[in-house]
Protein backbone atom coordinates (compact mmCIF):
# COMPACT_ATOMS: atom_id res chain seq x y z
CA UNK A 1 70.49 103.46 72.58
CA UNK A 2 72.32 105.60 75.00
CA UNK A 3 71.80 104.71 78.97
CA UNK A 4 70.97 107.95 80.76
CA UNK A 5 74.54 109.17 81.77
CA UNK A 6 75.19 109.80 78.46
CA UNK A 7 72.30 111.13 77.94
CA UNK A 8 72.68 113.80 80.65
CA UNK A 9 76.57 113.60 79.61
CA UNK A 10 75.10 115.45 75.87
CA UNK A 11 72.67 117.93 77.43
CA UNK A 12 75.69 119.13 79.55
CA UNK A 13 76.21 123.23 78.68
CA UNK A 14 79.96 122.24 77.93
CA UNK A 15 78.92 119.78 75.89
CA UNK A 16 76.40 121.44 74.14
CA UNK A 17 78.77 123.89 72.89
CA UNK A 18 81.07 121.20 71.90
CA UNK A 19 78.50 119.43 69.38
CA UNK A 20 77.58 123.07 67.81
CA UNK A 21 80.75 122.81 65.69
CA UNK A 22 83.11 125.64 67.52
CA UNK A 23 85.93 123.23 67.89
CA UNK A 24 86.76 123.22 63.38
CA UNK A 25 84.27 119.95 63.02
CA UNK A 26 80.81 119.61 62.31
CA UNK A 27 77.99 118.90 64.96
CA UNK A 28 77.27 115.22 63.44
CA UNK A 29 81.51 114.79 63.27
CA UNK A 30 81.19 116.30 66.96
CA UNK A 31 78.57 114.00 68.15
CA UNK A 32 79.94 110.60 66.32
CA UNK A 33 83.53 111.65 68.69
CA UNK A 34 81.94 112.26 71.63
CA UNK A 35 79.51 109.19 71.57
CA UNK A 36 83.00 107.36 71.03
CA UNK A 37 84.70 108.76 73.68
CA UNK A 38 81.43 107.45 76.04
CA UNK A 39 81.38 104.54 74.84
CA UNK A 40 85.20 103.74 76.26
CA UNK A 41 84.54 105.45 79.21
CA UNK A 42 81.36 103.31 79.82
CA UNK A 43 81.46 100.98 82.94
CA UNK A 44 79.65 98.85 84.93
CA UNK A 45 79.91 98.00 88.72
CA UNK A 46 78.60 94.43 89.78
CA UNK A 47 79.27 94.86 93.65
CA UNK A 48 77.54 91.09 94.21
CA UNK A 49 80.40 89.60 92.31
CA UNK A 50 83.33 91.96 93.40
CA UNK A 51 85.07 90.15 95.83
CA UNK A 52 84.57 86.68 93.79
CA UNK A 53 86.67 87.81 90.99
CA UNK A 54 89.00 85.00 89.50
CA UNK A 55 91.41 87.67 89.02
CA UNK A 56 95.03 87.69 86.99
CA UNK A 57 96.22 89.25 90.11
CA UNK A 58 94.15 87.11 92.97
CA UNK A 59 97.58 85.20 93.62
CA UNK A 60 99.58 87.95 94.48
CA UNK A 61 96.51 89.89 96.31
CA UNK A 62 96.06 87.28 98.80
CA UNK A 63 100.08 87.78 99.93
CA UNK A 64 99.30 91.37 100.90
CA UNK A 65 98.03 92.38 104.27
CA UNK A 66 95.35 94.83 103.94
CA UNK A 67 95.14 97.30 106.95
CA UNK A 68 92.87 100.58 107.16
CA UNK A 69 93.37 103.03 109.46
CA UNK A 70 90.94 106.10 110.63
CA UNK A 71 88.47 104.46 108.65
CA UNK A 72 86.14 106.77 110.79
CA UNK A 73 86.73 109.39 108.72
CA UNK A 74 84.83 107.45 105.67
CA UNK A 75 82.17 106.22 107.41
CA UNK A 76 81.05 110.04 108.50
CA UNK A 77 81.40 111.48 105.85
CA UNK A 78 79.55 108.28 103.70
CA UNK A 79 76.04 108.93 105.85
CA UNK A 80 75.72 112.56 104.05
CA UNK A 81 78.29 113.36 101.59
CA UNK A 82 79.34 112.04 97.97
CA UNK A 83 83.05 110.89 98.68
CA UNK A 84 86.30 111.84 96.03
CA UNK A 85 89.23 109.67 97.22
CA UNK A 86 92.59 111.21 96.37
CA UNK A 87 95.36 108.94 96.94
CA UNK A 88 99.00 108.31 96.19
CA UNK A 89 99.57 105.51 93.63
CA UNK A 90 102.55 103.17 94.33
CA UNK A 91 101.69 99.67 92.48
CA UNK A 92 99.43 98.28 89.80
CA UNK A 93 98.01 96.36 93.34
CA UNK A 94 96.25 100.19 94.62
CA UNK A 95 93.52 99.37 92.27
CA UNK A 96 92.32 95.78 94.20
CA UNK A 97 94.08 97.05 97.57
CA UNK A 98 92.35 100.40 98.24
CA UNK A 99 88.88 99.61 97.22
CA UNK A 100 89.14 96.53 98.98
CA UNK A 101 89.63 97.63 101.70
CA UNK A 102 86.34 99.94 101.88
CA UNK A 103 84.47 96.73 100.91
CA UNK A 104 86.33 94.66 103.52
CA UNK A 105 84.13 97.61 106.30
CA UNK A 106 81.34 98.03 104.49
CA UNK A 107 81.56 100.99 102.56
CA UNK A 108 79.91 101.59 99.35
CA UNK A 109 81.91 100.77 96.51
CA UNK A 110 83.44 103.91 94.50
CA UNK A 111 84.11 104.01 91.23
CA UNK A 112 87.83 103.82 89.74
CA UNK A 113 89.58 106.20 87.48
CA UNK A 114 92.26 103.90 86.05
CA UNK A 115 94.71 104.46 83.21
CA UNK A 116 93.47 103.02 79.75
CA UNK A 117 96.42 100.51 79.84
CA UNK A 118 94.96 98.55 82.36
CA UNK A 119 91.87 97.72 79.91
CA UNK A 120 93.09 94.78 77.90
CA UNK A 121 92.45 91.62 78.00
CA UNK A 122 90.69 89.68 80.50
CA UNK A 123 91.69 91.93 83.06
CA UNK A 124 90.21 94.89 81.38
CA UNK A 125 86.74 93.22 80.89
CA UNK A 126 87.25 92.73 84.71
CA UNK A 127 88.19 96.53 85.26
CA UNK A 128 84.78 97.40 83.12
CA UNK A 129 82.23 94.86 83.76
CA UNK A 130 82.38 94.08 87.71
CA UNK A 131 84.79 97.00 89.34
CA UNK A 132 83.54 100.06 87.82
CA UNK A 133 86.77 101.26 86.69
CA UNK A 134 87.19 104.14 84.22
CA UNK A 135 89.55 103.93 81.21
CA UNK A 136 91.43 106.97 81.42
CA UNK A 137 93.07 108.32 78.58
CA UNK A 138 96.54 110.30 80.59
CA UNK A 139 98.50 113.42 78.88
CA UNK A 140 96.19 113.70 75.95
CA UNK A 141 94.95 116.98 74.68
CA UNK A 142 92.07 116.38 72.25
CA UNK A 143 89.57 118.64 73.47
CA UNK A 144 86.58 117.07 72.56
CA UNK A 145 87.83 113.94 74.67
CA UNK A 146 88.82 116.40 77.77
CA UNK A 147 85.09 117.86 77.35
CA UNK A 148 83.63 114.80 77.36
CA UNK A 149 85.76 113.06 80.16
CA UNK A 150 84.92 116.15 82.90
CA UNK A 151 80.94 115.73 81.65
CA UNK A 152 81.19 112.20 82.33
CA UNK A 153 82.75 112.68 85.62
CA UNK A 154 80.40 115.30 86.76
CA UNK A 155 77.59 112.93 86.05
CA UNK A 156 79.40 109.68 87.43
CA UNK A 157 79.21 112.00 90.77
CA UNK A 158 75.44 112.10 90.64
CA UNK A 159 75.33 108.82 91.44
CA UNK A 160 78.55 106.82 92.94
CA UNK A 161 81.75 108.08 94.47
CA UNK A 162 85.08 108.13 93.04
CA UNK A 163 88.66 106.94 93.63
CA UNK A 164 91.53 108.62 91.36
CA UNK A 165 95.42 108.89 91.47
CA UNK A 166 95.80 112.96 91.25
CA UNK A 167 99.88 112.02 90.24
CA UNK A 168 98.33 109.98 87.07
CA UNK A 169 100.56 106.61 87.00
CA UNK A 170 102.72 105.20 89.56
CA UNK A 171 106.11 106.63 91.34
CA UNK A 172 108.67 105.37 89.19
CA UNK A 173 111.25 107.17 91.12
CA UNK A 174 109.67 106.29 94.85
CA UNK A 175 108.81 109.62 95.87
CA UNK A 176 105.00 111.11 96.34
CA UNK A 177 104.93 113.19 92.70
CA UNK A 178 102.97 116.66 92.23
CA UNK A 179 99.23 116.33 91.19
CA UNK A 180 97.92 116.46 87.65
CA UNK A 181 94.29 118.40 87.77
CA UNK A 182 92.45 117.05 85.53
CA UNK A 183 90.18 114.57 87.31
CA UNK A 184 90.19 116.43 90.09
CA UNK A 185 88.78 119.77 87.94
CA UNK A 186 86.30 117.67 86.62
CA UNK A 187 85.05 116.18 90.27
CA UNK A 188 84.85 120.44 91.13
CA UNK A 189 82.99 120.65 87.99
CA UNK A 190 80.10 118.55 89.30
CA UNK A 191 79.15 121.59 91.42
CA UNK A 192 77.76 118.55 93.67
CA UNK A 193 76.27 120.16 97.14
CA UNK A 194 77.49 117.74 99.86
CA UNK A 195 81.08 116.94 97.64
CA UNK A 196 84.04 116.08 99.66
CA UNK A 197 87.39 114.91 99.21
CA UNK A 198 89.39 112.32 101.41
CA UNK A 199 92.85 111.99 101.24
CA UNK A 200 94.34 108.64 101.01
CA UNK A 201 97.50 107.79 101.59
CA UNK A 202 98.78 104.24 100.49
CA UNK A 203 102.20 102.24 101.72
CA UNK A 204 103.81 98.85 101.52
CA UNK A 205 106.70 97.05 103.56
CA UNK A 206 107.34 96.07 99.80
CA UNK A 207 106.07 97.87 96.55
CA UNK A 208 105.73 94.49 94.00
CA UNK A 209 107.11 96.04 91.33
CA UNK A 210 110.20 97.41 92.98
CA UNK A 211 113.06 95.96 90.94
CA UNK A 212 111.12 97.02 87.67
CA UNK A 213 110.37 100.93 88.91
CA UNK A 214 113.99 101.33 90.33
CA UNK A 215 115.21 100.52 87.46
CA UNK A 216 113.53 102.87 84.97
CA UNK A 217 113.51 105.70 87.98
CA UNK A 218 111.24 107.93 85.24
CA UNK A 219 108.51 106.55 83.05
CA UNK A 220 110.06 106.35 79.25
CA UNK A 221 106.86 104.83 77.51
CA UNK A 222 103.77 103.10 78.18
CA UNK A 223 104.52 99.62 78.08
CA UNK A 224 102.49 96.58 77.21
CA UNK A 225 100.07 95.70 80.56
CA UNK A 226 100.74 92.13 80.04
CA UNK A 227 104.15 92.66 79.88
CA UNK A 228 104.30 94.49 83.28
CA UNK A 229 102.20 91.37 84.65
CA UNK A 230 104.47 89.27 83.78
CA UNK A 231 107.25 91.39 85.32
CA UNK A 232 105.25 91.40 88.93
CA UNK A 233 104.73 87.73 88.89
CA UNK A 234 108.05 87.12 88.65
CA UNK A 235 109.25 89.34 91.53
CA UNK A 236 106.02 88.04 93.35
CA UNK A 237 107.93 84.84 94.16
CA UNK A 238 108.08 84.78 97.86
CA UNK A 239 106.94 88.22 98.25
CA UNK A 240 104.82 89.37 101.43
CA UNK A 241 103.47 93.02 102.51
CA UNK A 242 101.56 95.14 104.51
CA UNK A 243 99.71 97.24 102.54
CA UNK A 244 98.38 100.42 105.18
CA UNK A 245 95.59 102.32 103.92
CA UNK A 246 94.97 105.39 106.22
CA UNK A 247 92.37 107.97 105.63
CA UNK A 248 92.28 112.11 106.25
CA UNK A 249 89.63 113.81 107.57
CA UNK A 250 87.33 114.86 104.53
CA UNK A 251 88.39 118.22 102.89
CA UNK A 252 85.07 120.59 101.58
CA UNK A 253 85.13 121.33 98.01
CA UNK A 254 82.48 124.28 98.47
CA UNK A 255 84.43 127.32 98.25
CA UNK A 256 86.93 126.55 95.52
CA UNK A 257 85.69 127.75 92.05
CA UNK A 258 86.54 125.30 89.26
CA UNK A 259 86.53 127.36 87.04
CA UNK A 260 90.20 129.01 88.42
CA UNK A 261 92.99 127.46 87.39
CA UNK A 262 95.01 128.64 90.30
CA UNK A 263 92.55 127.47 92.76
CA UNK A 264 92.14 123.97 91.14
CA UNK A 265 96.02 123.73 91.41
CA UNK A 266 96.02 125.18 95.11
CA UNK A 267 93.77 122.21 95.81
CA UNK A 268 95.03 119.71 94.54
CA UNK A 269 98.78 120.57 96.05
CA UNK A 270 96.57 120.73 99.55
CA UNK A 271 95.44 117.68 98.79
CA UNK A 272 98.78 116.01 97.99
CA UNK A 273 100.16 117.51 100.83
CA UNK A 274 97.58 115.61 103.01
CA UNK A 275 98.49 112.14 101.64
CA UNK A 276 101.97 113.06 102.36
CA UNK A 277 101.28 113.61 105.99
CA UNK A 278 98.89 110.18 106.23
CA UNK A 279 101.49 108.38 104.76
CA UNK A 280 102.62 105.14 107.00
CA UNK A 281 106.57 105.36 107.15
CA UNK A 282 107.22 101.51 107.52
CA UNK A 283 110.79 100.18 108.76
CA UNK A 284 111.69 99.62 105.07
CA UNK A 285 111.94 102.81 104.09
CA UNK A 286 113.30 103.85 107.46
CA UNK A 287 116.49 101.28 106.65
CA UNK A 288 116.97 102.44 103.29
CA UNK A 289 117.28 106.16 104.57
CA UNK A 290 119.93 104.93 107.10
CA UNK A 291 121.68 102.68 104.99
CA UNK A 292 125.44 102.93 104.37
CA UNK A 293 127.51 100.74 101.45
CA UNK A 294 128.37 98.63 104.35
CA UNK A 295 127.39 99.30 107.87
CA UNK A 296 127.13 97.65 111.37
CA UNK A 297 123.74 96.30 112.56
CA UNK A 298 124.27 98.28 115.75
CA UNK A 299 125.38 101.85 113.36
CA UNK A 300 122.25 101.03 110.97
CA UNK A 301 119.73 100.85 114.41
CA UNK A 302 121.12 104.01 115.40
CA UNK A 303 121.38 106.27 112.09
CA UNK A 304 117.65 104.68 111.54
CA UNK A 305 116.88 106.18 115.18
CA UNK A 306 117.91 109.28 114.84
CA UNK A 307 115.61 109.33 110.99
CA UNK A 308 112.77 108.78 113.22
CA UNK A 309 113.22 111.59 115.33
CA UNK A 310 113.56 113.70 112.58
CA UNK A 311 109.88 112.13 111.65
CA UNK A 312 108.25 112.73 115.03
CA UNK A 313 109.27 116.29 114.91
CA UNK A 314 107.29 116.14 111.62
CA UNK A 315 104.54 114.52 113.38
CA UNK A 316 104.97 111.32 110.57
CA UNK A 317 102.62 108.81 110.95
CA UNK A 318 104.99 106.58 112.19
CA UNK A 319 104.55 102.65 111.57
CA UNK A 320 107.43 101.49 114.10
CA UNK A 321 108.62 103.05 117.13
CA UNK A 322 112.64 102.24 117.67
CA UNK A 323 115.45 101.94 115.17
CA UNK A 324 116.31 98.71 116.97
CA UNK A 325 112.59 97.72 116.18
CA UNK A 326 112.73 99.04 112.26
CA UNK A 327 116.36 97.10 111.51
CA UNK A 328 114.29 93.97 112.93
CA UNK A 329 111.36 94.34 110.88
CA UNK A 330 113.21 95.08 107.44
CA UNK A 331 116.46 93.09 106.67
CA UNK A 332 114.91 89.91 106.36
CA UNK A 333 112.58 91.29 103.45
CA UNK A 334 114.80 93.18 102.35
CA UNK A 335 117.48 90.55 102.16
CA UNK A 336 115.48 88.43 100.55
CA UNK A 337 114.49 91.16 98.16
CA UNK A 338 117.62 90.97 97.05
CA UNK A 339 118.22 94.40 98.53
CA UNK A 340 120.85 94.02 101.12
CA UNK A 341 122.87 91.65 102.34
CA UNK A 342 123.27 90.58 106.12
CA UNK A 343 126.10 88.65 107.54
CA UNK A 344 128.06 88.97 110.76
CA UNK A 345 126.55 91.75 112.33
CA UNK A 346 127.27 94.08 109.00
CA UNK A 347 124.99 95.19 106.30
CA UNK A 348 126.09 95.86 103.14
CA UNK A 349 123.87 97.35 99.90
CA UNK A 350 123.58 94.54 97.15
CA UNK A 351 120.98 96.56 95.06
CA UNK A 352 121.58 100.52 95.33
CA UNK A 353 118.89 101.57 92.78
CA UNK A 354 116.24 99.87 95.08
CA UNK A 355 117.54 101.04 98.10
CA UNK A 356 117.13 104.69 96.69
CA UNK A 357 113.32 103.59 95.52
CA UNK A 358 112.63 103.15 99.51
CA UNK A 359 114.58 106.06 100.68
CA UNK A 360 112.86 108.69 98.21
CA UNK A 361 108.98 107.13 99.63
CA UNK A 362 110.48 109.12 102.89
CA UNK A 363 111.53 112.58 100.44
CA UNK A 364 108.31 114.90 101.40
CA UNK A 365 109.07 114.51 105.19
CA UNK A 366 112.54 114.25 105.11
CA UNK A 367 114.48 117.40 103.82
CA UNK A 368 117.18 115.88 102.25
CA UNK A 369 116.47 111.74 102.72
CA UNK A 370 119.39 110.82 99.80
CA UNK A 371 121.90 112.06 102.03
CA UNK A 372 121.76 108.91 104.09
CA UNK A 373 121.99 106.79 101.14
CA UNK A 374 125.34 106.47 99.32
C-alpha cells in the first residue's frame, strides 16, 4: 500500500512522463524504480519523542551550547509561510544542533535532508523513524532517482518545512563552499504560494571533527558513518562549544522560475551569500587568522584587532568585540585542542593544518585570510 505522498509523488506530470517508458525502460521497470527510490526516501517524524532520543551522539550534544539568534525572523514568517532553511554545514552535530534549536522556541519541527550515509544503523532508524530526516542520495545522476527525489520534495512541502545543506556534505577545507542546486530546484519546483527561504548560518568555538577535516582538507571518499563516530568521540574528550545559530530575514521564492537553470543558480549563490553574512565570527577563528609560527600574546591581541576591523567594515556579525577579548576567549581551547601552544607570554602553532581549518571559516569576509597564517 502506498501512503498518500507517494501517491501524489506518481500522479506528479514529471513523474508521469517518467513511468511512460521515455527514459530506455519500460513503464512496469519505471514504476518498480521509482516505488524503490520512495521507499528510501520514506520518513517519519515523531515530534512527542524528539527530544527523548537515547541518541549515539546525546553525549557529545549535551557539551555544546546551543544559542539562536534573530529567531524573530522564524517565528514571522512560521504564522503564514511554509519555511526552506538553507544553512552552512560544518559538523555531523548541524543535524541535532539546528533543529534543536527551533524545538528548544517552539517552532514546528522541519524536516531534514541528510546524506544517505547517515542512515545506518541505529542511528539511521533514529534519522527515519523519530527526526524526519531524508536519505539523500549526493552526486548521483540516475534520472529516474533525480525525478523522483524533486517529486518527493515538492510534496514533502505540502505539508512540513524543510532544512537542507545547499553545499551537500560538510567543509572539509573550513571555508563556506558554493551551493549544489539540486534540493533547492526541487523546493522551487513545489510552486508552493506562501514558500520562503531562511538563511541559516551555523558556527562553533570548536567544529568536533576538526583534527579529522583538517587533515583530509578535500573529501576523497565516503567513509564508513561508524567509522567517523568513532573518530568524533575520540576528539570529543574534553571538548566544549558554542554552537550560534542565527537566522536571515526570509528570502521570497515567487519570482524565480525553476525551471531556469541560471536563475536556480543565481539563487542559490544569493542564498549562500546570506549565510556568509549571518555567520558568527567567534574568537577562534579570529586567532587563527592572526596567528604567527610563534608570536607574542600582546602581537597576537593586536594583529587579531586589526582582523576585526577589517570585519566591521564588512559589517561581520561579530561574536567578540576586542582582540584583547578574542586572545582571552580562544587559547585555552585551543591549547587544549592541541592547536597552539601557550607559554611565557608567546604563542607558538603546534598543529598548522587546524589552524588553517579556523582561518579559512573567516575566507568569504576576509579577502585574503591565509595571509595571516604561515
Amino acid at each position: 500500500m502506498l501512503d498518500d505522498i507517494s501517491e501524489a509523488v506518481l500522479a506528479r506530470e514529471e513523474v508521469v512522463k517518467y513511468l511512460r517508458g521515455g527514459y530506455g525502460e519500460s513503464g512496469d521497470q519505471a514504476r518498480e524504480r521509482v516505488c524503490a527510490h520512495l521507499d528510501e526516501m520514506r520518513t517519519t517524524q515523531r515530534h512527542s519523542i524528539y527530544r527523548a532520543l537515547q541518541h549515539p551522539l546525546y553525549p557529545i550534544l549535551r557539551k555544546i551550547e546551543r544559542i539562536p539568534e534573530q529567531l524573530h525572523h522564524v517565528k514571522e514568517a512560521a504564522r503564514s509561510h511554509r519555511i526552506v532553511y538553507a544553512s552552512n554545514h560544518k559538523s555531523h552535530t548541524d543535524y541535532l544542533v539546528e533543529p534543536l534549536v527551533l524545538d528548544d522556541n517552539g517552532v514546528r519541527p522541519p524536516l531534514i535532508a541528510a546524506g544517505i550515509n547517515l542512515f545506518g544503523g541505529p542511528l539511521g532508524l533514529i534519522h527515519r523513524h523519530v527526526t524526519g530526516a531524508i536519505p539523500i542520495r549526493r552526486n548521483t545522476k540516475d534520472p529516474g532517482y533525480l525525478i523522483t527525489l524533486k517529486a518527493y520534495v515538492a510534496e514533502i512541502l505540502q505539508k512540513h518545512d524543510l532544512f537542507f545543506y545547499p553545499e551537500g556534505g560538510r567543509s572539509y577545507s573550513g571555508e563556506i563552499k558554493s551551493p549544489k542546486t539540486g534540493l533547492m530546484h526541487a523546493a522551487l519546483q513545489a510552486d508552493h504560494a506562501h514558500l520562503v527561504v531562511i538563511p541559516t548560518a551555523v558556527a562553533y568555538d570548536l567544529v568536533l571533527e576538526d583534527h579529522v577535516l583538517a587533515r583530509q582538507k578535500v573529501k576523497r571518499s565516503q567513509r564508513a558513518f561508524s567509522t567517523e563516530i568513532a573518530e568524533m568521540v575520540r576528539y570529543a574528550v574534553g571538548y566544549r562549544s558554542r554552537a550560534y545559530v542565527t537566522f536571515g530575514a526570509p528570502i521570497p521564492v515567487g519570482s524565480i522560475d525553476a525551471d531556469s537553470r541560471r536563475e536556480v543558480l543565481e539563487f542559490s549563490h544569493t542564498v549562500m551569500s546570506a549565510i556568509g553574512r549571518l555567520y558568527k565570527v567567534l574568537p577562534t577563528a579570529v586567532v587563527a587568522n592572526a596567528m604567527r609560527p610563534s608570536i607574542t600574546r600582546r602581537d597576537l591581541a593586536g594583529r587579531s584587532e586589526t582582523i576585526l576591523e577589517a570585519l566591521r567594515t564588512q559589517g561581520a556579525n561579530l561574536g567578540v568585540e576586542s582582540g584583547a577579548e578574542a586572545v582571552d576567549a580562544a587559547l585555552e581551547p585551543l591549547e587544549a585542542r592541541g592547536v597552539i601552544v601557550a607559554e611565557r607570554g608567546r604563542v607558538r602553532v603546534r598543529d598548522r593544518n587546524v589552524l588553517k581549518y579556523y582561518a579559512r571559516t573567516l575566507e568569504h569576509l576576509l579577502a585574503s585570510p591565509s595571509r595571516h597564517t604561515h
